[in-house]
N, C-alpha and C. Protein backbone atom coordinates (compact mmCIF):
# COMPACT_ATOMS: atom_id res chain seq x y z
N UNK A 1 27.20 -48.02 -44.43
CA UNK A 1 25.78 -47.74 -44.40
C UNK A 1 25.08 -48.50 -45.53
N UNK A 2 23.79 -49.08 -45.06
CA UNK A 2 23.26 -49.36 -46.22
C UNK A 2 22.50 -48.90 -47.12
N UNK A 3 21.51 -47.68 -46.53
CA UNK A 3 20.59 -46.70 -46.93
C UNK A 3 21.59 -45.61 -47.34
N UNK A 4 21.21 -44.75 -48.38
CA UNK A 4 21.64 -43.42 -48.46
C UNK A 4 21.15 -42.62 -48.12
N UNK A 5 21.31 -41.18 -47.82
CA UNK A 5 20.38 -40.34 -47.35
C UNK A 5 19.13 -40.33 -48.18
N UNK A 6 18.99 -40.20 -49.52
CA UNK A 6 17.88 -40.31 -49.93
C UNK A 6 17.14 -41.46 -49.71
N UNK A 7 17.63 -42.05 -49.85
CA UNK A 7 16.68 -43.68 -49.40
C UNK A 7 15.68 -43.22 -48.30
N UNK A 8 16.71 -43.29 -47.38
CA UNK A 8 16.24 -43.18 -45.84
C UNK A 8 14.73 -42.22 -45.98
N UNK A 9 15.15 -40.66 -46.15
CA UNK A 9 14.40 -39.82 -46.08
C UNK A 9 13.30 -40.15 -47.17
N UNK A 10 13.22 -40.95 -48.32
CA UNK A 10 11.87 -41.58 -49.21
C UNK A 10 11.40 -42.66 -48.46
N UNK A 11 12.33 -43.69 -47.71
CA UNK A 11 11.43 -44.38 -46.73
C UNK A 11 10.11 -43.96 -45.75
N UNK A 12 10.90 -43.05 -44.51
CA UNK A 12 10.56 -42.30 -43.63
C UNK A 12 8.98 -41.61 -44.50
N UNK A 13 8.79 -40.48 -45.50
CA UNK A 13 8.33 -39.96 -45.92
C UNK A 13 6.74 -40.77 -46.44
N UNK A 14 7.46 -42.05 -47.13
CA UNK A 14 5.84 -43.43 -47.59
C UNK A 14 5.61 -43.79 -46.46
N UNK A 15 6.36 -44.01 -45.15
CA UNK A 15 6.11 -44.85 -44.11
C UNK A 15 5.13 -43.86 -43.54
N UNK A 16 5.25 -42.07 -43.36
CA UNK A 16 4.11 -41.58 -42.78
C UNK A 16 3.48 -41.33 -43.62
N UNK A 17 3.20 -41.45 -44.87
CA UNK A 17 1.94 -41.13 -45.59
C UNK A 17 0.92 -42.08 -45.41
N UNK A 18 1.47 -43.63 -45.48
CA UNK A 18 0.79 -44.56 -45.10
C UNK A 18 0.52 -45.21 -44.08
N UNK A 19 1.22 -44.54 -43.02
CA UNK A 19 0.53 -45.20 -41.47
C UNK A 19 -0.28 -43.79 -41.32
N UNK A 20 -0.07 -42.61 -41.62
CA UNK A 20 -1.11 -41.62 -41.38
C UNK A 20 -2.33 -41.10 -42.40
N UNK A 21 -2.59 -42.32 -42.98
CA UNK A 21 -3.25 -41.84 -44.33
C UNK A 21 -4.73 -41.75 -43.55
N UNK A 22 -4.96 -42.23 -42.97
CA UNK A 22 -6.86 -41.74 -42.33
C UNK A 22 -6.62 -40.92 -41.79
N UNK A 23 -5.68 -39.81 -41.80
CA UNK A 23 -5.74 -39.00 -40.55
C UNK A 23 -5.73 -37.35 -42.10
N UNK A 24 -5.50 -37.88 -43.12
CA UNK A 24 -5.61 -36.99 -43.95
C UNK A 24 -4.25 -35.59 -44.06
N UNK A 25 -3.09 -36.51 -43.91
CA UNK A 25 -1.97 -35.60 -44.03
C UNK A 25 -1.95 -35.06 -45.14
N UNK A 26 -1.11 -33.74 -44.91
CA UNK A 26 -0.56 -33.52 -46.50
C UNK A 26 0.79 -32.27 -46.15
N UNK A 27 1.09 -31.80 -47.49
CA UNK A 27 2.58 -31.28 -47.17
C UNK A 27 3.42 -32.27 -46.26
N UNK A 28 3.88 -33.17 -46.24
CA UNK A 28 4.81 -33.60 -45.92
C UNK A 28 6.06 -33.35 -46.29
N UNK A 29 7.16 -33.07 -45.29
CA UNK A 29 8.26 -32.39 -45.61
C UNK A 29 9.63 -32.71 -44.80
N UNK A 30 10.50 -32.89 -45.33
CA UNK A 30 11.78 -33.01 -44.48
C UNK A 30 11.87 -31.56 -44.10
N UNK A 31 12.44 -32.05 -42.64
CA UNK A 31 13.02 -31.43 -41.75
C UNK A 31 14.07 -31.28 -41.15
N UNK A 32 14.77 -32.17 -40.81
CA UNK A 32 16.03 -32.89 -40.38
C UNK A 32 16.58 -33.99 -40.91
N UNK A 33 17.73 -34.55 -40.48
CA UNK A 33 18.79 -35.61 -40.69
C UNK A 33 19.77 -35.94 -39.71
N UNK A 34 19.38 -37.00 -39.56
CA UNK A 34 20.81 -37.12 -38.83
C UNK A 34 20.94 -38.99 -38.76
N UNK A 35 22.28 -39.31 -38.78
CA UNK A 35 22.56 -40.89 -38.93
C UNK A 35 23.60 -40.99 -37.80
N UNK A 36 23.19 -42.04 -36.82
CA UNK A 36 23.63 -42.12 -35.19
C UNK A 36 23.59 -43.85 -34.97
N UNK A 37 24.56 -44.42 -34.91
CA UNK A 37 24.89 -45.25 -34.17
C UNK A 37 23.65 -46.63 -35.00
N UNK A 38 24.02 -46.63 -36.64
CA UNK A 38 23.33 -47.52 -37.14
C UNK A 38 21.81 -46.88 -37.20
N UNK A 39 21.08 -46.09 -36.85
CA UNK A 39 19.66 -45.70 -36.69
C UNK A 39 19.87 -43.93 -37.39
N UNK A 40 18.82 -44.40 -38.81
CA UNK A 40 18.57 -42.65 -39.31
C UNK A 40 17.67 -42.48 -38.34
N UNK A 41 17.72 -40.78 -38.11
CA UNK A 41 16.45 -39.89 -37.34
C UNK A 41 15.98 -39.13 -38.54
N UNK A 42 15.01 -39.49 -39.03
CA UNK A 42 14.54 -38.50 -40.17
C UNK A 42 12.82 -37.50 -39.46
N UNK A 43 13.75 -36.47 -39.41
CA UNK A 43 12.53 -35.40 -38.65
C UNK A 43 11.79 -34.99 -40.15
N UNK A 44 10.04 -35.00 -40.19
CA UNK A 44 9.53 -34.63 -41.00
C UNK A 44 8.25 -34.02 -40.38
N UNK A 45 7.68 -32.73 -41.17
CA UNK A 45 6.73 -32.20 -40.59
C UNK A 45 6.28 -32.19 -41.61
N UNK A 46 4.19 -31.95 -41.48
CA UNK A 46 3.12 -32.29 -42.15
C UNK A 46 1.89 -31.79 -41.15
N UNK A 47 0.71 -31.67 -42.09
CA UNK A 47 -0.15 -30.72 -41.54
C UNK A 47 -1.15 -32.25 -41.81
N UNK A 48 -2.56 -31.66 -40.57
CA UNK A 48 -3.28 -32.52 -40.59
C UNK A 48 -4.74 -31.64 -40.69
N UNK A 49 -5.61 -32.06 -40.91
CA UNK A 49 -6.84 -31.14 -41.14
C UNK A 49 -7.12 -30.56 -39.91
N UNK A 50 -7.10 -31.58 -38.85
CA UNK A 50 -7.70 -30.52 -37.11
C UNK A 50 -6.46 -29.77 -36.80
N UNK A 51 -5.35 -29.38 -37.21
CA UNK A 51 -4.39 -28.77 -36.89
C UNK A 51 -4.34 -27.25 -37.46
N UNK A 52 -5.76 -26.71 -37.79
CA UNK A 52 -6.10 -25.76 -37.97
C UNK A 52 -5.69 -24.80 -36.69
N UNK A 53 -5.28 -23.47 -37.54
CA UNK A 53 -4.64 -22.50 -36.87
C UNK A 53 -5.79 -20.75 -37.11
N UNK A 54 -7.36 -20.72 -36.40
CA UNK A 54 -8.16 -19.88 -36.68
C UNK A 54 -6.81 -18.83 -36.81
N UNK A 55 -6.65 -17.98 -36.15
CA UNK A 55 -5.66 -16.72 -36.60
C UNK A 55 -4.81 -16.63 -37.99
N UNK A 56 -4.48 -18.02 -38.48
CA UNK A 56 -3.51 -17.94 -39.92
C UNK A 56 -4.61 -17.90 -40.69
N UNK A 57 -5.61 -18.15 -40.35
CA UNK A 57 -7.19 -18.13 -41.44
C UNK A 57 -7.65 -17.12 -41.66
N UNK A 58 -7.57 -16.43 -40.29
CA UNK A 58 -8.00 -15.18 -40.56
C UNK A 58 -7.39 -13.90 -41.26
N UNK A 59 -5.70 -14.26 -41.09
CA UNK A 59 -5.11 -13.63 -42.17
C UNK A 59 -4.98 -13.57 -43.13
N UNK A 60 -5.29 -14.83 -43.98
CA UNK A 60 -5.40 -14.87 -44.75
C UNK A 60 -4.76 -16.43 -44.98
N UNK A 61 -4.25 -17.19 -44.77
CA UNK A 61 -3.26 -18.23 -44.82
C UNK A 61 -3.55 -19.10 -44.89
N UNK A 62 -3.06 -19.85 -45.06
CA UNK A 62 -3.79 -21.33 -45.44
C UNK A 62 -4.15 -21.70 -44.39
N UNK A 63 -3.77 -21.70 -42.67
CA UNK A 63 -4.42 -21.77 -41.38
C UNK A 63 -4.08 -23.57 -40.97
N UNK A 64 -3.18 -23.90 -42.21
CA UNK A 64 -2.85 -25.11 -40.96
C UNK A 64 -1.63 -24.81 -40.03
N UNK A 65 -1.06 -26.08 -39.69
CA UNK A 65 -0.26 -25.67 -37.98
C UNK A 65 0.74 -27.11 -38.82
N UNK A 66 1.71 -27.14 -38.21
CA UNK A 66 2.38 -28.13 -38.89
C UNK A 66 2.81 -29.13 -37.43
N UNK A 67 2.70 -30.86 -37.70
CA UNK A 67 3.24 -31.18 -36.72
C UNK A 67 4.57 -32.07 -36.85
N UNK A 68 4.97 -31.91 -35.71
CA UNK A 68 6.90 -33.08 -36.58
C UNK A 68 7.09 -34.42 -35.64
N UNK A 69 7.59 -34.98 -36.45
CA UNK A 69 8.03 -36.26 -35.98
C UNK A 69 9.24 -37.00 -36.51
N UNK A 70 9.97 -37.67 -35.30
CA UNK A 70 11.03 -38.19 -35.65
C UNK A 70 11.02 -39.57 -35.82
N UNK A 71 11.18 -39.91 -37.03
CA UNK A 71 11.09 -41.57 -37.56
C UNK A 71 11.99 -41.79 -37.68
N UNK A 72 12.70 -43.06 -37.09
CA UNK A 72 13.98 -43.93 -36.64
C UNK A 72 14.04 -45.32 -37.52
N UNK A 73 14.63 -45.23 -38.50
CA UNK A 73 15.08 -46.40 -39.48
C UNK A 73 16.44 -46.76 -38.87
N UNK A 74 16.44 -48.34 -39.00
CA UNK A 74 17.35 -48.97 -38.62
C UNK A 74 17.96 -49.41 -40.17
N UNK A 75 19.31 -48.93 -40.02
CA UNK A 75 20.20 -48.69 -41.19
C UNK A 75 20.23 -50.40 -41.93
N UNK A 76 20.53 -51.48 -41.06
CA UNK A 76 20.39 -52.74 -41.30
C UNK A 76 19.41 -53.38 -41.82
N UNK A 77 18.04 -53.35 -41.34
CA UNK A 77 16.92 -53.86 -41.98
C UNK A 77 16.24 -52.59 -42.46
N UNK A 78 16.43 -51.39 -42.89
CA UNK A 78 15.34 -50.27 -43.57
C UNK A 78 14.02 -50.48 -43.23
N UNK A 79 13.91 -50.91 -41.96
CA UNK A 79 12.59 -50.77 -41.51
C UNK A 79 12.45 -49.88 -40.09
N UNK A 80 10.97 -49.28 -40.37
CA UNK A 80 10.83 -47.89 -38.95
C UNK A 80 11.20 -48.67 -37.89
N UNK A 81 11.67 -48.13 -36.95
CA UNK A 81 11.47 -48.74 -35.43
C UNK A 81 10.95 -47.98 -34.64
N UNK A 82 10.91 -46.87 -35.19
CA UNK A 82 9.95 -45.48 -34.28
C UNK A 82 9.62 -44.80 -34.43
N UNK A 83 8.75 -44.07 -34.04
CA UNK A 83 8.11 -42.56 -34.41
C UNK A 83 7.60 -41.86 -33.11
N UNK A 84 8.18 -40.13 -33.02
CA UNK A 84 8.07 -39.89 -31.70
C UNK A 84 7.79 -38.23 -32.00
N UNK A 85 7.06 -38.03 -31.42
CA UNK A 85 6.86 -36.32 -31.17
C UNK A 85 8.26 -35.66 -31.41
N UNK A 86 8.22 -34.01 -32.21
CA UNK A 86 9.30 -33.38 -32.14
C UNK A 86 8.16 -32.03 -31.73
N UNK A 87 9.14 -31.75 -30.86
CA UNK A 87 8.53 -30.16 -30.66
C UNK A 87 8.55 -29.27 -31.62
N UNK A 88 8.19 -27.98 -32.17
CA UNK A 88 8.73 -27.46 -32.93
C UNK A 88 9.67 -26.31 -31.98
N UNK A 89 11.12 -25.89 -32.87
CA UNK A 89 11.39 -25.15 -31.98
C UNK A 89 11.34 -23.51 -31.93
């Protein structure tokens, strides 16, 4: 391998701060791991401002909603090759 797990998962982590930076993320967070056939899957979830959750507001909560995604680094060149919806489960 050429990445270590930390690598990977500090890659993954700048790569969505900065392809999602107009969209006003924050909390960004690992979620998952997993290293498959030369390609990390680094699952990370993060809240976005319209991902407001009225009911967690009204309880009191901070009222965001968190969304996840799985970013696919290719172990060889440490660069994304993907990013894809994760459900939450």
């Amino acid at each position: 391998m050429n990445l270590d797990t930390k690598e990977a998962v500090a890659l993954a982590k700048s790569w969505v701060a900065d392809q999602l930076s107009a969209e006003g993320v924050q909390d960004i967070g690992l979620e998952e791991v997993k290293f498959e056939g030369g390609y990390w899957h680094i699952t990370l979830g993060f809240s976005r401002p319209w991902d407001r959750n009225n009911l967690a507001v009204l309880a009191g909560g901070r009222g965001l909603a968190r969304s996840y995604k799985v970013i696919v680094i290719s172990d060889d060149s440490k660069k994304v090759v993907e990013m894809r919806n994760r459900e939450a489960a």
